[in-house]
Protein backbone atom coordinates (compact mmCIF):
# COMPACT_ATOMS: atom_id res chain seq x y z
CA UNK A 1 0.00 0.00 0.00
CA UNK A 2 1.15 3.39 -0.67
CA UNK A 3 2.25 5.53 2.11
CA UNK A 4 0.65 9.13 3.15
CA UNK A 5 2.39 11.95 1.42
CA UNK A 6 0.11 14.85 1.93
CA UNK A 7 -0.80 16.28 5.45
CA UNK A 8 -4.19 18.33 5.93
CA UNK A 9 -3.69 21.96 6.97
CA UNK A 10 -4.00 23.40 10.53
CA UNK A 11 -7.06 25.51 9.34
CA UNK A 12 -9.07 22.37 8.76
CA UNK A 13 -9.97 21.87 12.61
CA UNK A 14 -13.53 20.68 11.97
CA UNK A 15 -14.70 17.19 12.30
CA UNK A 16 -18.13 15.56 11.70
CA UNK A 17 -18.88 12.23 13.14
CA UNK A 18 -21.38 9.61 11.86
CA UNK A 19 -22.47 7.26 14.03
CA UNK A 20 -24.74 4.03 12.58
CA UNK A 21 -27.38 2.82 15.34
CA UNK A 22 -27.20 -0.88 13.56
CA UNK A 23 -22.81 -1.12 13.49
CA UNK A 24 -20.87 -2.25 16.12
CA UNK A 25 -21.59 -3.18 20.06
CA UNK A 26 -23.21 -1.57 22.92
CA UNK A 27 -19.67 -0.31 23.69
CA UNK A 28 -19.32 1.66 20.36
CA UNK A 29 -21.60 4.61 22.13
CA UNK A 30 -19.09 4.86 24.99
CA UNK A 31 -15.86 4.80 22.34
CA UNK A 32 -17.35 7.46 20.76
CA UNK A 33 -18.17 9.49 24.03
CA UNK A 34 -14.22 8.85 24.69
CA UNK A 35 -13.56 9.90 20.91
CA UNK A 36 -15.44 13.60 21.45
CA UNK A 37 -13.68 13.68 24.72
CA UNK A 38 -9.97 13.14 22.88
CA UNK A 39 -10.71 15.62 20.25
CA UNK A 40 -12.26 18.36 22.61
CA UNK A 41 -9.07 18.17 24.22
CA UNK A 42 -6.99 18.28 21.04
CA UNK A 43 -9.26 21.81 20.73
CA UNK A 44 -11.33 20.40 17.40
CA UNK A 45 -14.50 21.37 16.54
CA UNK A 46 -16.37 18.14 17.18
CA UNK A 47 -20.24 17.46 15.65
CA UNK A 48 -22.07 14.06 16.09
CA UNK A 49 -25.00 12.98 13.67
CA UNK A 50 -27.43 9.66 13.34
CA UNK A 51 -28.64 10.53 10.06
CA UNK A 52 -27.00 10.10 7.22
CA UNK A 53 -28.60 12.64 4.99
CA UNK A 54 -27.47 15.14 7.83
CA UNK A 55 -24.22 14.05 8.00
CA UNK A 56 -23.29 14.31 3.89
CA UNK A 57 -24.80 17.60 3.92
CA UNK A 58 -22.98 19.04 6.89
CA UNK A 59 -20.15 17.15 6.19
CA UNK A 60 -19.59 18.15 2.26
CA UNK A 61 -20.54 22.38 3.62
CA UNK A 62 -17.72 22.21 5.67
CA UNK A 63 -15.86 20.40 3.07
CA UNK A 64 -16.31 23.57 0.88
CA UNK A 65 -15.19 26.03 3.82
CA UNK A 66 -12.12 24.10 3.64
CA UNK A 67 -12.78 23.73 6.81
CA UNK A 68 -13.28 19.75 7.38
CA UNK A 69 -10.54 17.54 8.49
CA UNK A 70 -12.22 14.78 8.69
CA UNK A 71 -15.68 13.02 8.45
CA UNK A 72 -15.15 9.88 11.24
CA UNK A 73 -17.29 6.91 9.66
CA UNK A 74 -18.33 4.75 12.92
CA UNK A 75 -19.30 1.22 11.91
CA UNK A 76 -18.24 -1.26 9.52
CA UNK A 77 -17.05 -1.24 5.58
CA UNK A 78 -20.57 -0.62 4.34
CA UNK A 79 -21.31 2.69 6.48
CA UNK A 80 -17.82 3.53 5.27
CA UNK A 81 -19.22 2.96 1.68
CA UNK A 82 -22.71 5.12 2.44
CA UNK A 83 -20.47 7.89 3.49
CA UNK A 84 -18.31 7.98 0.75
CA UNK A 85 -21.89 7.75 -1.53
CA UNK A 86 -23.11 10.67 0.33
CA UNK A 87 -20.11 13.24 0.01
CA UNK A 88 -17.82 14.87 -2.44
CA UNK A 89 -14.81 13.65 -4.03
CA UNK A 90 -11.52 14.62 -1.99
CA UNK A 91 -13.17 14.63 0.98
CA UNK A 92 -11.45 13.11 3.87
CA UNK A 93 -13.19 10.32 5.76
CA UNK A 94 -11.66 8.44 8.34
CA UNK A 95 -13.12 5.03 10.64
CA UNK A 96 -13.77 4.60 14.32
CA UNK A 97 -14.36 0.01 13.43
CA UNK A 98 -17.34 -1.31 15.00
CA UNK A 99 -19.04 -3.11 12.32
CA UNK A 100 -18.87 -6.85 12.05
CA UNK A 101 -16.38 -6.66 9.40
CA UNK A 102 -13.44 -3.80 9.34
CA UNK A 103 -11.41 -4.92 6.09
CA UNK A 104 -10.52 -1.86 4.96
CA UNK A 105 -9.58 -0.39 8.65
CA UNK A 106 -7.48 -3.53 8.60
CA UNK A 107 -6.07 -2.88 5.21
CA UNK A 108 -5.29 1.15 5.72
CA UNK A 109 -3.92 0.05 9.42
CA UNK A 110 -6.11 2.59 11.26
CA UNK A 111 -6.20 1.17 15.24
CA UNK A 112 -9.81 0.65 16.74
CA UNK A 113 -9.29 2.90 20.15
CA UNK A 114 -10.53 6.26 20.36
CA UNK A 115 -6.44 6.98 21.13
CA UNK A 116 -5.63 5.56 17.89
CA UNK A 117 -8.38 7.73 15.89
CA UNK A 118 -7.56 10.87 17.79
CA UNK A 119 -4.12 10.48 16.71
CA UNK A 120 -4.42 9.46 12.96
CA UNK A 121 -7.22 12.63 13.21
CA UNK A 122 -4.24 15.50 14.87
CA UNK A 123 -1.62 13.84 12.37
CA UNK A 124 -3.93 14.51 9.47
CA UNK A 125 -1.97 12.08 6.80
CA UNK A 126 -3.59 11.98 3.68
CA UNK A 127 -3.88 8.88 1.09
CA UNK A 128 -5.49 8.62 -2.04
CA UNK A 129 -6.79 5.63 -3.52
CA UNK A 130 -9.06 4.03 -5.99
CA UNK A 131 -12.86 2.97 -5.56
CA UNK A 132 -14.90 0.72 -8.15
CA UNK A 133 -18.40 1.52 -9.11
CA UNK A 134 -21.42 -0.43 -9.72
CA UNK A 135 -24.49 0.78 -11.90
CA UNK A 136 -23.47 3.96 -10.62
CA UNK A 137 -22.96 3.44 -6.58
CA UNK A 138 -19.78 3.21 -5.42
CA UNK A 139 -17.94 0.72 -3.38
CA UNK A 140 -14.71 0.50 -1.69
CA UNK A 141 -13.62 -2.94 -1.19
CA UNK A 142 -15.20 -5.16 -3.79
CA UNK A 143 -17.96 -6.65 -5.70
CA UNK A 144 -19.03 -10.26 -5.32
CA UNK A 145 -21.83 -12.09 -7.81
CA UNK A 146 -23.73 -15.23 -7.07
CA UNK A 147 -23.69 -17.59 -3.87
CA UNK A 148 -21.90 -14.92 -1.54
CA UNK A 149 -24.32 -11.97 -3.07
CA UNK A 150 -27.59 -14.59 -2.26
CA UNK A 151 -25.94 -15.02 1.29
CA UNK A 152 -25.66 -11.72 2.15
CA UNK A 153 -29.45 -11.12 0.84
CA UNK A 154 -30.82 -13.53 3.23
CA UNK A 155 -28.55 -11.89 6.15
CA UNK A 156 -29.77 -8.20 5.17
CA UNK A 157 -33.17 -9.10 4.88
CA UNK A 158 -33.52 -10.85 8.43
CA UNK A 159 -31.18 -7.66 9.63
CA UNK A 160 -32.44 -6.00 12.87
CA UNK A 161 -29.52 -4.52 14.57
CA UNK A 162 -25.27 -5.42 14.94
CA UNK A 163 -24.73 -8.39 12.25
CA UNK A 164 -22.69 -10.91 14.04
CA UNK A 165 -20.54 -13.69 12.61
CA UNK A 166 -23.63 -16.13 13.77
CA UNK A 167 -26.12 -14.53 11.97
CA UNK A 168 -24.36 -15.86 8.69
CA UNK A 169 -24.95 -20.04 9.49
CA UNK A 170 -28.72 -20.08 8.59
CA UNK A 171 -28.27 -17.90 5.49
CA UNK A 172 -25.63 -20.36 4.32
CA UNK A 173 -27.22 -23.27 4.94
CA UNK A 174 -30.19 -21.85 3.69
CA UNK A 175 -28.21 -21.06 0.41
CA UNK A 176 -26.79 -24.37 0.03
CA UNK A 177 -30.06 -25.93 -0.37
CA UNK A 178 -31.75 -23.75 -2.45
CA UNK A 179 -29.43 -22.08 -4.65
CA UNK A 180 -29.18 -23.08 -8.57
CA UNK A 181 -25.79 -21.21 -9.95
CA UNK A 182 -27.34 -19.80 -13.06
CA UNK A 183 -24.83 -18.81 -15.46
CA UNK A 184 -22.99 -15.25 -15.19
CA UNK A 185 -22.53 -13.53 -18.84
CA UNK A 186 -19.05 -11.50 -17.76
CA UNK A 187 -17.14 -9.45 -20.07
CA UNK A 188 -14.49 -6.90 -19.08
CA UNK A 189 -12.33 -4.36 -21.77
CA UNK A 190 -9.05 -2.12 -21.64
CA UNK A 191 -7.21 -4.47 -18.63
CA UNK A 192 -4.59 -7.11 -18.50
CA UNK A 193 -4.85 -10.36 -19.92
CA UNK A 194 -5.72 -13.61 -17.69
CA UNK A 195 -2.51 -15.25 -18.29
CA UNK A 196 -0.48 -11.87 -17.38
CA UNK A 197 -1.95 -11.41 -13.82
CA UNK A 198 -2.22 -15.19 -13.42
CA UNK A 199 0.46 -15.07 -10.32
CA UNK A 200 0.49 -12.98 -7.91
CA UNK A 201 4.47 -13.37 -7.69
CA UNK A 202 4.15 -12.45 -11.37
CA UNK A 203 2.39 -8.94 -10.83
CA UNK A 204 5.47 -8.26 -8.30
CA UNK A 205 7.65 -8.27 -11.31
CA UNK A 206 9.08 -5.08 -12.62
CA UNK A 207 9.75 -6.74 -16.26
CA UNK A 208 6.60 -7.62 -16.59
CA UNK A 209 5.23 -6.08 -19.93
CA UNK A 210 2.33 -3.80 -20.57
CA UNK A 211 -1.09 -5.20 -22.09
CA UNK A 212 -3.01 -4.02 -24.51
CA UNK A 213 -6.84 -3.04 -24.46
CA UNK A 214 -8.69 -5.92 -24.99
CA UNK A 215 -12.02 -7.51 -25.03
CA UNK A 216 -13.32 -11.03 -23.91
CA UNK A 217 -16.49 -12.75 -22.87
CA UNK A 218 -16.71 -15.55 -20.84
CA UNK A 219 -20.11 -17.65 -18.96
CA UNK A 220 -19.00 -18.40 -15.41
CA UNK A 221 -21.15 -19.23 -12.10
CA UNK A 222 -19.19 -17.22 -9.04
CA UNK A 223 -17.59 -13.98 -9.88
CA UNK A 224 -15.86 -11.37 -7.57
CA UNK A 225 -13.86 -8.26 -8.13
CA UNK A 226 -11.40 -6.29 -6.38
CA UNK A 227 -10.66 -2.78 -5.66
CA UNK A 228 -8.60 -3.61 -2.60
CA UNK A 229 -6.97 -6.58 -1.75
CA UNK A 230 -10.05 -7.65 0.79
CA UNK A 231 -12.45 -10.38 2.14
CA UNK A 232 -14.27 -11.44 4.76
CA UNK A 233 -12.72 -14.51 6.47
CA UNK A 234 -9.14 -14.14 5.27
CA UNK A 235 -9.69 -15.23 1.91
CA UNK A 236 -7.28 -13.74 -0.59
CA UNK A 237 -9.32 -13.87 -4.16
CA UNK A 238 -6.95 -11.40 -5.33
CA UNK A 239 -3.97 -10.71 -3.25
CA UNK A 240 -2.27 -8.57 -6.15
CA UNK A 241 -5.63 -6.21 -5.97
CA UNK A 242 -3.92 -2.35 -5.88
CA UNK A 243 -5.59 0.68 -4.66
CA UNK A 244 -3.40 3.22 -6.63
CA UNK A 245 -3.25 1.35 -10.11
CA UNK A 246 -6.62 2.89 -11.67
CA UNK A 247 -7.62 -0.94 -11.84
CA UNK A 248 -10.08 -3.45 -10.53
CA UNK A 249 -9.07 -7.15 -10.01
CA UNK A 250 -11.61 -9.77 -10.63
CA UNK A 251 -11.70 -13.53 -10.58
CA UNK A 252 -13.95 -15.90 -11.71
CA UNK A 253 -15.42 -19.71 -11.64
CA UNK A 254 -16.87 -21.64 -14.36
CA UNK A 255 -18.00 -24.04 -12.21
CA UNK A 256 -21.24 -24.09 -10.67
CA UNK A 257 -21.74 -26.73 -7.55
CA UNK A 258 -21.31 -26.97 -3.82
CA UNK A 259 -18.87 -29.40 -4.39
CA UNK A 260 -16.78 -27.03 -7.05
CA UNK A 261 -17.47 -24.21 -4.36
CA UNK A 262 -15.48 -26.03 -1.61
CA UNK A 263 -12.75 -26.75 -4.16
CA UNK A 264 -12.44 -23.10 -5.10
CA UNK A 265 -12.56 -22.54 -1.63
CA UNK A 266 -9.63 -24.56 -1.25
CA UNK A 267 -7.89 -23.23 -3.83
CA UNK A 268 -8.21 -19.69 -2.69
CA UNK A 269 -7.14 -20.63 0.80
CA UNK A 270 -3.85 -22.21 -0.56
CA UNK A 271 -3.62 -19.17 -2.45
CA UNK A 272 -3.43 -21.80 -5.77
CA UNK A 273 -6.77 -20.97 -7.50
CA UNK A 274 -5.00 -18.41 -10.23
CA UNK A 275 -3.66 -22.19 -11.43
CA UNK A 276 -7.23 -23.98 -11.82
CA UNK A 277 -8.03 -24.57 -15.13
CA UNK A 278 -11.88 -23.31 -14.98
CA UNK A 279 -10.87 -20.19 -13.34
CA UNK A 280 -10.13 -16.56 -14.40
CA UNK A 281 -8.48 -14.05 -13.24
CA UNK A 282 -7.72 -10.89 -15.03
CA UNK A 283 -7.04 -6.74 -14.56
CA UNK A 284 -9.64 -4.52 -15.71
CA UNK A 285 -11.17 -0.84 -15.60
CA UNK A 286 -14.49 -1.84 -16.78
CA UNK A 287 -16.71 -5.38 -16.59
CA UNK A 288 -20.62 -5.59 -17.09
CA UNK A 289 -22.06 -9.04 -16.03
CA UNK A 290 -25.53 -9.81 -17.22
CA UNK A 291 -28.11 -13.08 -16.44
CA UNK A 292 -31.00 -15.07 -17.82
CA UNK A 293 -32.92 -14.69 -14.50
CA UNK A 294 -32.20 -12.70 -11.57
CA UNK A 295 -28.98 -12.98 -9.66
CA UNK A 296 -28.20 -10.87 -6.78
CA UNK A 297 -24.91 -9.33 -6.18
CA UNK A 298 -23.22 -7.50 -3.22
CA UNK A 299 -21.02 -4.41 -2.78
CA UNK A 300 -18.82 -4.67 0.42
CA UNK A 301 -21.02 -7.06 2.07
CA UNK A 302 -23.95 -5.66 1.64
CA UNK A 303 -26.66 -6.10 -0.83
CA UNK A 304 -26.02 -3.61 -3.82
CA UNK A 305 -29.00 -5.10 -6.55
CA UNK A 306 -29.25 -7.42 -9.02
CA UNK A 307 -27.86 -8.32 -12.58
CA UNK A 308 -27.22 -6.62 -14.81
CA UNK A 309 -24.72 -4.05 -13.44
CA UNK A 310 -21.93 -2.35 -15.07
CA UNK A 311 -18.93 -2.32 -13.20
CA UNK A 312 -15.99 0.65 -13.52
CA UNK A 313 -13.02 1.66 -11.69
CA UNK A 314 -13.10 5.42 -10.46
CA UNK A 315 -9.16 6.43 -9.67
CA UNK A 316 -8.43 7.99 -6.77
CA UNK A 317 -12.11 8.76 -5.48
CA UNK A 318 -11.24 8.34 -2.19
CA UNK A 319 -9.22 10.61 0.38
CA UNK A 320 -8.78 8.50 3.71
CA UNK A 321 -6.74 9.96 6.93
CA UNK A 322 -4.75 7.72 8.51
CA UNK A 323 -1.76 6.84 10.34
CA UNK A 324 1.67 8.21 9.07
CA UNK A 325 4.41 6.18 8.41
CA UNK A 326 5.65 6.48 12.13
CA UNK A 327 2.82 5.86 13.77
């Protein structure tokens, strides 16, 4: 990941906190508490907002004052991805983690105690990087068609507060029985070819040679693309995936079965599925994925619509604060 190069100036001392009533424990009201008491200290100007339409608004007027250092997302990646939905390019966001998932808290190493935000906040680092988009709504981590999409369907649609790891097992069972793996239409333009970002050792390489624009089609069953390097239980789909290269990463199965599911599974766990033959992997700034019947898919874990949906990658849309190189 790239490292912070720009620092926010002194004059920005305004910061606008949203806090999501269904994210994160009973303890996230009393982090935040501690988080207003930090920045009170650190003499900020410090406002706290429920509603989201309220918080893009006051957020993107301070924004124009020049006057915003940071708009504090509290919750998990898809508040994160509301926010950035709701506001203005270049302006910077930040996380307090309290949603189920953090992945791209994780990724950006931003610390989960109000000490840690308050810091990263003062320091004011600066880091651009790429977001993907998806029939126009953007996303932040990724974009996942098919089993995982009708998983996280059945999870949002029973939601009624905090999502817990738990809350996942009947969904998934529920999925197993039921669903069919209709066949994904993919095609992607203007990105590497399959064989050149094959290996993720390969992408490392600085003699590897530029690709030209291309165009392909392929039918395929599971189907997941990358902005960042990030997944929920560790699994790497696309370890190469680069926030800063104005490209999304996807990676696709042809094969549609629970048993070919736990394969891939295994696979991706050994970090060997690039090798399968009935798998796909490939660079791209644009895919569209279109189906006979209607397939759901999902935009950082949660549910984003269904087929079809055009797919682009929007460089540098976000501006994220976090921790400098020394922290």
């Amino acid at each position: 990941m790239t490292r912070p190069d720009t620092i926010l100036p002194p004059e920005a001392d305004s910061i606008v906190i949203s806090v999501n009533p269904k994210a994160g424990s009973r303890s996230s009201q009393s982090r935040v508490e501690r988080l207003v008491e930090l920045l009170d200290q650190q003499r900020f100007q410090v406002e706290t907002f429920t509603d989201l339409d309220r918080v893009g608004e006051r957020a993107n007027q301070l924004h124009d004052q020049r006057r915003l250092r940071a708009l504090v997302a509290v919750g998990g990646d898809g508040t994160a991805a509301e926010l950035v939905n709701r506001t203005q390019d270049g302006l910077p966001l930040t996380l307090l983690p309290s949603g189920n998932e953090n992945l791209l808290a994780r990724y950006l190493n931003i610390g989960k105690s109000p000490e840690d935000i308050c810091r990263t906040i003062a320091a004011g680092h600066l880091l651009r990087i790429d977001a993907g988009k998806a029939n126009g709504r953007i996303f932040l981590l990724m974009i996942g068609c098919g089993f995982d999409a009708e998983v996280v369907r059945r999870v949002h649609s029973r939601r009624t507060g905090h999502i817990r790891s738990r809350d996942y097992f009947k969904p998934i069972l529920e999925s197993i029985r039921s669903y069919r793996y209709p066949e994904l239409r993919l095609s992607w333009e203007e990105g590497q070819s399959p064989e050149e970002s094959q290996s993720p050792e390969e992408s490392q390489s600085p003699e590897k040679p530029t690709a030209e624009p291309l165009t392909s089609e392929e039918v395929v069953r599971w189907l997941f693309a990358f902005n960042l390097p990030c997944y929920g239980g560790g699994m790497q789909f696309a370890p190469q995936a680069d926030g800063t290269d104005g490209l999304l990463d996807f990676c696709a199965f042809r094969r549609g079965s629970l048993l070919a599911g736990m394969r891939y599974a295994a696979a991706v766990f050994l970090r060997r599925h690039h090798r399968l033959a009935d798998c796909t992997v490939a660079r791209v700034r644009r895919l569209r994925i279109t189906a006979d019947e209607e397939v759901p898919y999902q935009l950082d874990g949660d549910p984003g619509g269904v087929l079809p949906v055009d797919v682009e990658t929007v460089p540098q849309r976000l501006t994220m604060v976090v921790p400098g190189t020394g922290d």
